[in-house]
Every structure is written in structure tokens, then in C-alpha cells.
N, C-alpha and C. Protein backbone atom coordinates (compact mmCIF):
# COMPACT_ATOMS: atom_id res chain seq x y z
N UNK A 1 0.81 -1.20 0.00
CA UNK A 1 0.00 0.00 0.00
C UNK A 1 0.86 1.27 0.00
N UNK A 2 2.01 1.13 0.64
CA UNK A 2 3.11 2.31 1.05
C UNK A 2 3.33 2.89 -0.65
N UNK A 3 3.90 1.70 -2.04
CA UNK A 3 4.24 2.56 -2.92
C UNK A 3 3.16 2.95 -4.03
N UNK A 4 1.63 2.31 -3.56
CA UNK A 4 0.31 2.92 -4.12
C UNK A 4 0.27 4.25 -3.47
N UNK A 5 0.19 4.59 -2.22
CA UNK A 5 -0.04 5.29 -1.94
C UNK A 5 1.21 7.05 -1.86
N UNK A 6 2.51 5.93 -2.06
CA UNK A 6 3.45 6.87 -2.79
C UNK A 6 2.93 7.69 -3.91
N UNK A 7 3.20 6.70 -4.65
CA UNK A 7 2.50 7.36 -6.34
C UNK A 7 1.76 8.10 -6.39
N UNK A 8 0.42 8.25 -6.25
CA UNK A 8 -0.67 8.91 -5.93
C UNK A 8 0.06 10.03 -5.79
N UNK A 9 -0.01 10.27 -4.33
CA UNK A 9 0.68 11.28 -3.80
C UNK A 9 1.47 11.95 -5.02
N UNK A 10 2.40 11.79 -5.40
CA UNK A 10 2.95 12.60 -6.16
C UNK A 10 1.84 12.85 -7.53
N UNK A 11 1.53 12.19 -8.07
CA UNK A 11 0.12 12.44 -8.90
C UNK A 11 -0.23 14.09 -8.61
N UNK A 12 -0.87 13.63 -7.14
CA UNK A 12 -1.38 15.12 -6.92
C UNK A 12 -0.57 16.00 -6.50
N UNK A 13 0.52 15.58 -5.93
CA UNK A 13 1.84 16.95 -5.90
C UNK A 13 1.91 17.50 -7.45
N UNK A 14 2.28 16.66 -8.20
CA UNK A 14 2.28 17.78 -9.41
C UNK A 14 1.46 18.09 -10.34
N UNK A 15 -0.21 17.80 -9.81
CA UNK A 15 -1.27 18.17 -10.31
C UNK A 15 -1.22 19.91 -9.22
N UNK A 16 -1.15 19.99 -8.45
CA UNK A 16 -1.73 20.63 -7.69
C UNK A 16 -0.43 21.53 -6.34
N UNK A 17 0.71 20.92 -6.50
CA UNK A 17 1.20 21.26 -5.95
C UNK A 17 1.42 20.58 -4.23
N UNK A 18 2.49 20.51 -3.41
CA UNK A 18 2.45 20.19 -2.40
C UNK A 18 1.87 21.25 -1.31
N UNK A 19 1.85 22.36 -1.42
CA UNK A 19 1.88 23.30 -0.74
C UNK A 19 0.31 23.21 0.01
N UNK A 20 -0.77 23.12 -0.82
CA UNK A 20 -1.92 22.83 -0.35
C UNK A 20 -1.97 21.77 1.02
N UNK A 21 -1.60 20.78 0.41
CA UNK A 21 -1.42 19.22 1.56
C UNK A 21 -0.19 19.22 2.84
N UNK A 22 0.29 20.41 2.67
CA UNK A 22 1.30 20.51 3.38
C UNK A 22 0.69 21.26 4.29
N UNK A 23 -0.09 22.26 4.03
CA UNK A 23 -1.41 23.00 5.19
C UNK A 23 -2.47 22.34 5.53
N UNK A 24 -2.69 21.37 4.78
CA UNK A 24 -3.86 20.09 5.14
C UNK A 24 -3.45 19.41 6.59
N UNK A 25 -2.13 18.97 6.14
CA UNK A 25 -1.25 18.23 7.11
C UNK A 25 -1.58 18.81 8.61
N UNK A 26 -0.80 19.94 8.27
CA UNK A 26 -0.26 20.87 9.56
C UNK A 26 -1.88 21.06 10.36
N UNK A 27 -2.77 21.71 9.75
CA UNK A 27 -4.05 21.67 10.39
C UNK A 27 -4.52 19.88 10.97
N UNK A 28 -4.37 19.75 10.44
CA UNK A 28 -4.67 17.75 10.51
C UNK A 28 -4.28 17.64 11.89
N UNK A 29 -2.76 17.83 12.02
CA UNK A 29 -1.75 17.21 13.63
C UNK A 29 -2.37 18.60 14.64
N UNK A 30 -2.84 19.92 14.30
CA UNK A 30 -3.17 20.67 15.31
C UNK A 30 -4.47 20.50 15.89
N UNK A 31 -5.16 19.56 15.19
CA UNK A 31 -6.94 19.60 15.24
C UNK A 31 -6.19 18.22 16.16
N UNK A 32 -5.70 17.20 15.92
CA UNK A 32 -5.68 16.11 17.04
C UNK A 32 -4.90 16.55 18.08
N UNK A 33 -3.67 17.78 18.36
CA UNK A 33 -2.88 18.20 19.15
C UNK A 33 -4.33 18.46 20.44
N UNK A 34 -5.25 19.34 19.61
CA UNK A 34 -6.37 20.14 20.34
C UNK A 34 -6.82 19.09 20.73
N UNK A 35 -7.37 18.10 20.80
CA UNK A 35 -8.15 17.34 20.74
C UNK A 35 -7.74 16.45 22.17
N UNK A 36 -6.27 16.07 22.08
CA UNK A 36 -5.92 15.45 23.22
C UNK A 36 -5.74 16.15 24.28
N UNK A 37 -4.88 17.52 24.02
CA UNK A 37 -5.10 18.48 25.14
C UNK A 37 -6.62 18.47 25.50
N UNK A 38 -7.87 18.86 25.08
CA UNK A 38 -8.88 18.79 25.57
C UNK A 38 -9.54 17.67 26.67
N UNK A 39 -9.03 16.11 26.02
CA UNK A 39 -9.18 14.95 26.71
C UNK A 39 -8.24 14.75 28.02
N UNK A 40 -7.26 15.40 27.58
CA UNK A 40 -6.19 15.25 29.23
C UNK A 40 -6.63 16.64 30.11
N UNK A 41 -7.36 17.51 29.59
CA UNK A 41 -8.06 18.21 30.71
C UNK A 41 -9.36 17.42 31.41
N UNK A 42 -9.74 16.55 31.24
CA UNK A 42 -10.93 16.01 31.84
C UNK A 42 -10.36 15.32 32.56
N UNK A 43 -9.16 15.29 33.10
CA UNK A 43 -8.32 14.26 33.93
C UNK A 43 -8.05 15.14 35.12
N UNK A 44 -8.03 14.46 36.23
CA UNK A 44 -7.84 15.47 37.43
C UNK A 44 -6.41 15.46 37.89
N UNK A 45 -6.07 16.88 37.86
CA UNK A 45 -4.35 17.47 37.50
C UNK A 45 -3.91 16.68 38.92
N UNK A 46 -2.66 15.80 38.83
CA UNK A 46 -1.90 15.11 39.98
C UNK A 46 -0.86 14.33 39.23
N UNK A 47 -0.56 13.93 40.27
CA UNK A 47 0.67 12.72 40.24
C UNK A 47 -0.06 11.54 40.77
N UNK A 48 0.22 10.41 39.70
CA UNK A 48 -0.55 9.24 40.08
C UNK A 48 0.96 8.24 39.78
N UNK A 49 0.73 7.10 40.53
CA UNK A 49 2.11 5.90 40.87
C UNK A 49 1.75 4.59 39.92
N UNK A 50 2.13 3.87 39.79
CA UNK A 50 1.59 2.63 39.53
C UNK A 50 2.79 1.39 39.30
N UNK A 51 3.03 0.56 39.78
CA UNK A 51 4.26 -0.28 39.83
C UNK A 51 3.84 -1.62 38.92
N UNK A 52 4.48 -1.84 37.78
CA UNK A 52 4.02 -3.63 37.48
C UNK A 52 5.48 -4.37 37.39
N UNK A 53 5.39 -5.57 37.16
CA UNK A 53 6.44 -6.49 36.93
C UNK A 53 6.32 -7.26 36.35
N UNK A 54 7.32 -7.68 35.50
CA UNK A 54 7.48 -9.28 34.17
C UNK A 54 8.23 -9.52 35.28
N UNK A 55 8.04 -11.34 35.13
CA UNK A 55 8.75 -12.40 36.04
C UNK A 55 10.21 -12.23 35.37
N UNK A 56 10.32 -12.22 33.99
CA UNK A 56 11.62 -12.75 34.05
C UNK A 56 12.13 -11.93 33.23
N UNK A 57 13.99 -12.17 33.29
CA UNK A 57 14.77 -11.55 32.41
C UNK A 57 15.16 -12.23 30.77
N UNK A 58 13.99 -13.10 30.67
CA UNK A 58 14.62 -14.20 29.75
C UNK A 58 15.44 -15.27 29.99
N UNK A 59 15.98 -15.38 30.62
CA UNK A 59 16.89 -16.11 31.51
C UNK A 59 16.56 -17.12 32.33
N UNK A 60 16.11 -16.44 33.54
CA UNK A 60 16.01 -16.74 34.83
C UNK A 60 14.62 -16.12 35.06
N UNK A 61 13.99 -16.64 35.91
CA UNK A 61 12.99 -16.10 37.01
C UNK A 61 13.46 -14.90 37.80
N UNK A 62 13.24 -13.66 37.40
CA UNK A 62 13.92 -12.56 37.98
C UNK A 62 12.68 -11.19 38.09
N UNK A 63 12.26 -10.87 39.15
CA UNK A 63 11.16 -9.83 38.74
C UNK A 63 11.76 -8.44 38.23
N UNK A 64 10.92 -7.59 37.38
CA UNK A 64 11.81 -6.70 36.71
C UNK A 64 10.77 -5.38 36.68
N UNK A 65 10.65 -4.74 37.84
CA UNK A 65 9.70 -3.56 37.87
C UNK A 65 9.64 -2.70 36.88
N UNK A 66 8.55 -2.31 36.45
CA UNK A 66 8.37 -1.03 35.52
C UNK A 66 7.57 0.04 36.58
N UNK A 67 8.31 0.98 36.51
CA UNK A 67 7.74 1.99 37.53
C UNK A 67 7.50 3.53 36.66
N UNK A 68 5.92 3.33 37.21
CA UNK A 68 5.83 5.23 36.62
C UNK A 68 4.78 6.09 36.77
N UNK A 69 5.27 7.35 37.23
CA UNK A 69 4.67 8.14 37.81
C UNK A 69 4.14 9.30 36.82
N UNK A 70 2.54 9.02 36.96
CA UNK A 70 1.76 10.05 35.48
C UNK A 70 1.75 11.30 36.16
N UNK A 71 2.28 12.30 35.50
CA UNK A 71 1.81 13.60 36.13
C UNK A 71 0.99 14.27 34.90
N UNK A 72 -0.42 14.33 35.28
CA UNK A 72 -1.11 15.08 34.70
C UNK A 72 -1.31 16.64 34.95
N UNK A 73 -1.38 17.12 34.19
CA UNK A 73 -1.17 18.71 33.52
C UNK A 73 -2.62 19.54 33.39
N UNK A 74 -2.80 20.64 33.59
CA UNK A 74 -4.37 21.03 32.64
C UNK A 74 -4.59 20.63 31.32
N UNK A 75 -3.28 20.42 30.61
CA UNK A 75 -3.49 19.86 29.10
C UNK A 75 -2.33 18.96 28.39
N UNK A 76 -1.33 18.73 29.49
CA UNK A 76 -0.46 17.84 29.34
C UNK A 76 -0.09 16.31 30.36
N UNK A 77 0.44 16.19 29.72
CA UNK A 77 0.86 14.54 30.04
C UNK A 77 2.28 13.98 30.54
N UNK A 78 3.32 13.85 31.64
CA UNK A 78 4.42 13.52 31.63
C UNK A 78 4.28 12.16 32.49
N UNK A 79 5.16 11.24 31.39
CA UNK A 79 4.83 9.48 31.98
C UNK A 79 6.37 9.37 32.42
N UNK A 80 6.84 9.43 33.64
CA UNK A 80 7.92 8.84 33.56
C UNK A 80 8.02 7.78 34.48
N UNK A 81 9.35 7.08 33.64
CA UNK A 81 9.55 5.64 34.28
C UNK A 81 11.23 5.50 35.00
N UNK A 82 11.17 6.54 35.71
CA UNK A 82 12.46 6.65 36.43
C UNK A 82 12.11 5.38 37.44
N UNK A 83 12.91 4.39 37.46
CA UNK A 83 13.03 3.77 38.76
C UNK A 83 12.57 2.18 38.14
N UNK A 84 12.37 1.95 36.86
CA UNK A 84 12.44 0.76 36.54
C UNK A 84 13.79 0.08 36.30
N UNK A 85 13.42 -1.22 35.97
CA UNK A 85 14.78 -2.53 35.89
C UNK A 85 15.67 -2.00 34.63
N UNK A 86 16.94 -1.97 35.25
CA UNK A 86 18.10 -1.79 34.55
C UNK A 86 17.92 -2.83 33.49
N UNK A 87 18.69 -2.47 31.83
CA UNK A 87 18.53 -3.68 30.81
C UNK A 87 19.15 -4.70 31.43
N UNK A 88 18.83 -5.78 31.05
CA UNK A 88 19.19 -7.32 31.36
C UNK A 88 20.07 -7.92 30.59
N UNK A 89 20.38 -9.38 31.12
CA UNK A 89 21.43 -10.02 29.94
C UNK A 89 20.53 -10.86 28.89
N UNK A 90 19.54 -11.20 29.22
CA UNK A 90 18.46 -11.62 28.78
C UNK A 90 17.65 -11.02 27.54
N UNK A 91 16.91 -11.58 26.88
CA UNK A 91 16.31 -10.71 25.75
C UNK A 91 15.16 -9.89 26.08
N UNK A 92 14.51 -9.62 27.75
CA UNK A 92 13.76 -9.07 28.32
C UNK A 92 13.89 -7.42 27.98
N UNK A 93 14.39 -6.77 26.83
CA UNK A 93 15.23 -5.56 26.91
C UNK A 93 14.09 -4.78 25.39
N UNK A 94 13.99 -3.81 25.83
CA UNK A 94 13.52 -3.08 24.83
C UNK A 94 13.77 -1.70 24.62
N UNK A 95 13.84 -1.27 22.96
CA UNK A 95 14.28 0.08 22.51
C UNK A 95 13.60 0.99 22.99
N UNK A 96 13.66 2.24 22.49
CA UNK A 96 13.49 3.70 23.11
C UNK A 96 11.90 3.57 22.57
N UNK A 97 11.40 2.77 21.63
CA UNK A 97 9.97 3.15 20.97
C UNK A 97 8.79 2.07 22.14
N UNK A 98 9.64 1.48 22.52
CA UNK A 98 8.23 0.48 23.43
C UNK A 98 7.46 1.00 24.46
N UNK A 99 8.36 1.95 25.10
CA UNK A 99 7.14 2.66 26.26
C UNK A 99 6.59 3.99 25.98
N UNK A 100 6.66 4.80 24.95
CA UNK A 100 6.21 5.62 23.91
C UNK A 100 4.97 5.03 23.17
N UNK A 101 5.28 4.06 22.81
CA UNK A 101 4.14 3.02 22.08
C UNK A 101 2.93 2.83 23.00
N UNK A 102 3.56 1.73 23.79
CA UNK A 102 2.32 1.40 24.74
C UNK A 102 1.84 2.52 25.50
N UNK A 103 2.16 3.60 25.90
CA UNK A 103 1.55 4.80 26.96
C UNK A 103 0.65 5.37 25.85
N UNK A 104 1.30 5.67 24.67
CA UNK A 104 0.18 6.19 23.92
C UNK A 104 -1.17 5.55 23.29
N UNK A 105 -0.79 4.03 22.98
CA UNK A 105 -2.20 3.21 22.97
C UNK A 105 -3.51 3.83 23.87
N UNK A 106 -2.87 3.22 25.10
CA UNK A 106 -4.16 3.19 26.26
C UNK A 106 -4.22 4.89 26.30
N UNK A 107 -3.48 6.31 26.19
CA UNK A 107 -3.74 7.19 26.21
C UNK A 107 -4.72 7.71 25.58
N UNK A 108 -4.41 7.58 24.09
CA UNK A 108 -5.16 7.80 22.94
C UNK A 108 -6.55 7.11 22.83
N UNK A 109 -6.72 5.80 22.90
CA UNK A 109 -7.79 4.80 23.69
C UNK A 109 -8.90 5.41 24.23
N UNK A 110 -8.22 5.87 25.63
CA UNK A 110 -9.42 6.34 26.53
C UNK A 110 -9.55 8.19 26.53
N UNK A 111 -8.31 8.67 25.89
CA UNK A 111 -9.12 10.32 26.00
C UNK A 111 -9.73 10.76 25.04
N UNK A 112 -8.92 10.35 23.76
CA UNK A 112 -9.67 10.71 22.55
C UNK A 112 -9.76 9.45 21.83
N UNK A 113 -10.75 8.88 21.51
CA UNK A 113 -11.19 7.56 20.99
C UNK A 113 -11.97 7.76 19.79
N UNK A 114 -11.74 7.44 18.32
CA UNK A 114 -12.33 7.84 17.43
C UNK A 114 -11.89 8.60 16.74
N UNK A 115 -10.53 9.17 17.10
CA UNK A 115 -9.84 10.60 16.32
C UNK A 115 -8.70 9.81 15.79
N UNK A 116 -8.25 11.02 14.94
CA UNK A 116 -7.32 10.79 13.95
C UNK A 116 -6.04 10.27 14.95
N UNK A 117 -5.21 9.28 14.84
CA UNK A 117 -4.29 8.75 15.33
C UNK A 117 -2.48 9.40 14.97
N UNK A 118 -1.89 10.09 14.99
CA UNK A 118 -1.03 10.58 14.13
C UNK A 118 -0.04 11.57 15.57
N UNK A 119 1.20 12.10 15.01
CA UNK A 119 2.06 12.86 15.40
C UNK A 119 1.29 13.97 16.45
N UNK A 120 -0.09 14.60 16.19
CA UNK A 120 -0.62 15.96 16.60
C UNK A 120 -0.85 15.38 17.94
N UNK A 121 -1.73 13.93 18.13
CA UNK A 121 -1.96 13.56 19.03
C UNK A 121 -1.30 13.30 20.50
N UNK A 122 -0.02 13.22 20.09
CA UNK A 122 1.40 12.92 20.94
C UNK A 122 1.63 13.67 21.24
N UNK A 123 1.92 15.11 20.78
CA UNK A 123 2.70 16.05 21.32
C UNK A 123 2.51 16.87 22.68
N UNK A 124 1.19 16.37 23.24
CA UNK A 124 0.90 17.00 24.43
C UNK A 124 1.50 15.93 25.93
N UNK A 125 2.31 14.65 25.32
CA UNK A 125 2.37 13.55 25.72
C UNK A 125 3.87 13.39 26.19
N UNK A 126 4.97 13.74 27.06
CA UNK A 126 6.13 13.48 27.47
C UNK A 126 6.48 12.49 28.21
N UNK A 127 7.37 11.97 27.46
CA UNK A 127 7.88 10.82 27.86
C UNK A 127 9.58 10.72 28.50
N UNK A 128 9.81 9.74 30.03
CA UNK A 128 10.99 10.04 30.48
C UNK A 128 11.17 8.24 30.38
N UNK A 129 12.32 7.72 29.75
CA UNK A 129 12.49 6.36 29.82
C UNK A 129 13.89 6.38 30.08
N UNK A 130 14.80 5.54 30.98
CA UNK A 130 15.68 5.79 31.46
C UNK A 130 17.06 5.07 30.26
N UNK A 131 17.42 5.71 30.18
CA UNK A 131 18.39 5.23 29.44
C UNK A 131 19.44 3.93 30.11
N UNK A 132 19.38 2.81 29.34
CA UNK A 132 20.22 1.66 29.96
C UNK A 132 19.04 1.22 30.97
N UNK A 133 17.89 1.05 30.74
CA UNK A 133 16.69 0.36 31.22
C UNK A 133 15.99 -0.48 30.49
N UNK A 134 14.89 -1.35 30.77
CA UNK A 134 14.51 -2.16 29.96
C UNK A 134 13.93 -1.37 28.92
N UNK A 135 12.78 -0.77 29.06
CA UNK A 135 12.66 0.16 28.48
C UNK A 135 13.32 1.02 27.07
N UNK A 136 14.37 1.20 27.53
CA UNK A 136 15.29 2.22 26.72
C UNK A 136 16.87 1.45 26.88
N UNK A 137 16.92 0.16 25.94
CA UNK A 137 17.82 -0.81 26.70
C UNK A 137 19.11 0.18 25.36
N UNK A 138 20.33 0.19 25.69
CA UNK A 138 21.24 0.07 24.55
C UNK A 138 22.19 -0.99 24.68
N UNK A 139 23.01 -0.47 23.20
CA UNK A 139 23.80 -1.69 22.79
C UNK A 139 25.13 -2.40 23.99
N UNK A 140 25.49 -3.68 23.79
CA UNK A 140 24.92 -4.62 23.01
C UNK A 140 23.82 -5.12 23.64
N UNK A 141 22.77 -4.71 24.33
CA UNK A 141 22.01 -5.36 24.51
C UNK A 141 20.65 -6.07 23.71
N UNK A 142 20.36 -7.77 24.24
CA UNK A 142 19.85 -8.06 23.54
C UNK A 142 18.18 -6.98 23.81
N UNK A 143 17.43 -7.11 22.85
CA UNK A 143 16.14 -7.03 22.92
C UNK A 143 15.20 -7.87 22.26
N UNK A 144 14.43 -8.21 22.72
CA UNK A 144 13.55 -9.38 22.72
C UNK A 144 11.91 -9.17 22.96
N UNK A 145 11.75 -8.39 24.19
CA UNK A 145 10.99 -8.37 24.70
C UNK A 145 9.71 -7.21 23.85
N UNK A 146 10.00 -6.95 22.87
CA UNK A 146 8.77 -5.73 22.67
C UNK A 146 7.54 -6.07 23.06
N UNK A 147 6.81 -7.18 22.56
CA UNK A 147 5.42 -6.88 23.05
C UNK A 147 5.15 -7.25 24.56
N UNK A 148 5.84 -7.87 25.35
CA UNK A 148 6.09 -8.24 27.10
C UNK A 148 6.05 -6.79 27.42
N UNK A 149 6.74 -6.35 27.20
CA UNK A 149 7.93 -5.23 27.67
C UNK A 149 5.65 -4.03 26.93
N UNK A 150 5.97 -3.86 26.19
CA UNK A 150 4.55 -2.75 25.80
C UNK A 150 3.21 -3.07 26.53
N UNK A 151 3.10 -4.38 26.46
CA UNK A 151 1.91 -4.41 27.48
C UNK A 151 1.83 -4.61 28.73
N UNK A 152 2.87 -4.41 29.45
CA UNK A 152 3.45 -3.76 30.88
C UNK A 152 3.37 -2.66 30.73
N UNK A 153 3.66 -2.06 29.83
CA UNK A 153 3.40 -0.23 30.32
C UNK A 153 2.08 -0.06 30.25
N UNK A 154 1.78 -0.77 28.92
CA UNK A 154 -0.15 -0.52 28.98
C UNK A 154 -0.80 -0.63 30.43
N UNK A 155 -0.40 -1.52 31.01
CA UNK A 155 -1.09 -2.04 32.29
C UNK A 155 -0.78 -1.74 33.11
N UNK A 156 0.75 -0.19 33.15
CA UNK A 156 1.02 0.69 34.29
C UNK A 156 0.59 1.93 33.96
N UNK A 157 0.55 2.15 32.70
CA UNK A 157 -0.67 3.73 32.14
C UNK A 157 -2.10 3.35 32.35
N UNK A 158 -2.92 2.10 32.31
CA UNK A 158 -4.27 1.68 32.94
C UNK A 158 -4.21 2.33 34.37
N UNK A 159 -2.60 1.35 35.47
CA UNK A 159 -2.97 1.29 36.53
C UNK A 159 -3.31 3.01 37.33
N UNK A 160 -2.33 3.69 36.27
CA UNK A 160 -2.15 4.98 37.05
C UNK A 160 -3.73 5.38 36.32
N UNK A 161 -4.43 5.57 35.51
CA UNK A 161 -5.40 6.27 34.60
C UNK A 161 -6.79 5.93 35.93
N UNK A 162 -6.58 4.54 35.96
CA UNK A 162 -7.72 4.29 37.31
C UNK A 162 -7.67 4.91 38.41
N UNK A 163 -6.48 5.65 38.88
CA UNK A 163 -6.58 6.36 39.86
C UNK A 163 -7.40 7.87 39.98
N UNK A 164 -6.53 8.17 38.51
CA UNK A 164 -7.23 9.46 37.81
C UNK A 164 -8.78 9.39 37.43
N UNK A 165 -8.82 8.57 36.62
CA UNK A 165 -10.24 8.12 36.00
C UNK A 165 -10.79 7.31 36.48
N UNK A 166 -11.69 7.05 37.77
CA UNK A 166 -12.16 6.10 38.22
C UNK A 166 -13.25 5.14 37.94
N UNK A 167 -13.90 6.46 37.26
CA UNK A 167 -15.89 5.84 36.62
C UNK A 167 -14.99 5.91 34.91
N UNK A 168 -14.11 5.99 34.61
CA UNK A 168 -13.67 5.51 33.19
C UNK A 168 -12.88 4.45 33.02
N UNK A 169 -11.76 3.87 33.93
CA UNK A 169 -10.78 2.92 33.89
C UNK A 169 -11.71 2.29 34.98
């Protein structure tokens, strides 16, 4: 679909020019920017906790906390996961995109549900993942773990959202 939908595209770039779709765009990511800011104001402004754990490092039977503390904003979002498991030797290890990923699922999910999915939506959304963590593992470490490793954060952005959102989570 990527080089159908390449083609095209240029079709109408030089029917019409880029310049049009390039303000299409930009309005596009500010109408979902608005949109989530609006949904993270219906959230009641605090600091919420939430602790989960995978059993293992790949390895061994080893518990491996993901820890993170939502601080909600009048219209922003900061998820950080200071205080989770250092990367492992194990393939339990994941890149800089897995807890970015999963926080924004269940974010996007429950504030704005039905809207355009894209870049605009994120930007009200900060993310702290610790570098040399599972999370945010670097080299050589293995990584293995993406979808373990994403639906642990899902289920520590739930745990904290239920605190916030009680008659919604």
C-alpha cells in the first residue's frame, strides 16, 4: 500500500502542488494536538504511581519492575519511568519506541477515541524512559521483549489512569 499510496501522492503533488497538503497536514496534527489536550483536561491534574512487573529476564525467574509516575497537567501529560529494571542479559530488553508506544495506545484509547491517530496527538504527551533500562535498553544489549515489555506499560498507564479516572478505567 506504502508505494500505491506513494504514487498517488505525487500524482497530486504535481497536479496541484504540495503546498496545499502541506497545510492540510499541519491543520490535521493541530486539530488532534487540540483534541488530546482537551481529553487530558478532563483528567484530574496530579501525580498518580503505579508499579508492574514481568517475572523474568529471559533467563532466569527474575522480577523486573516497571515503575511510573503520570503527572497530569491542565493539558499535558508527563509518563515517567524513572526507577524501573536496569537492561538485562536476557532478551527481556527493549528500545526507546516500546514505552512511547504502549503509553500512547491506552492514552489515545481512553481520551480521545475515534480521532485521527497521528504525530498531533502525541505532542501534548512526554515521555521520560531511562536510558540503559529495559525500556530504553542500549547496545549490546539483547532485545527481545517488545510486546512483554509494551503491554506492561499498557497495564502501568491503565494502573495509574484508574486512579485518575475512576468511573472511566
Amino acid at each position: 500500500t506504502c508505494p500505491v499510496a506513494e504514487r498517488r501522492l505525487e500524482l497530486l503533488f504535481a497536479k496541484a502542488g504540495a503546498a496545499p497538503f502541506r497545510g492540510r497536514v499541519a491543520r490535521m496534527l493541530d486539530d488532534s494536538e487540540r483534541q488530546m489536550r482537551a481529553g487530558i483536561s478532563r483528567i484530574k491534574p496530579g501525580d498518580y504511581w503505579y508499579e508492574n512487573y514481568l517475572d523474568s529476564n529471559g533467563l532466569e525467574n527474575q522480577p523486573l519492575p516497571i515503575r511510573l509516575k503520570l503527572s497530569v497537567g491542565a493539558d499535558a501529560i508527563e509518563a515517567d519511568f524513572e526507577g524501573t529494571a536496569a537492561q538485562v542479559l536476557g532478551p527481556t530488553n527493549g528500545g526507546i519506541a516500546v514505552a512511547p508506544t504502549g503509553a500512547f495506545v491506552i492514552l489515545k484509547s481512553f481520551l480521545t477515541p475515534g480521532t485521527a491517530v497521528n504525530e498531533g496527538a502525541f505532542r501534548p504527551i512526554r515521555l521520560k524512559t531511562p536510558s540503559g533500562s529495559i525500556l530504553n535498553a542500549k547496545h549490546p544489549a539483547a532485545c527481545g521483549g517488545f510486546s512483554e515489555i509494551r503491554r506492561a506499560v499498557e497495564a502501568a498507564v491503565l494502573g495509574c489512569l484508574s486512579q485518575a479516572m475512576p468511573d472511566l478505567v
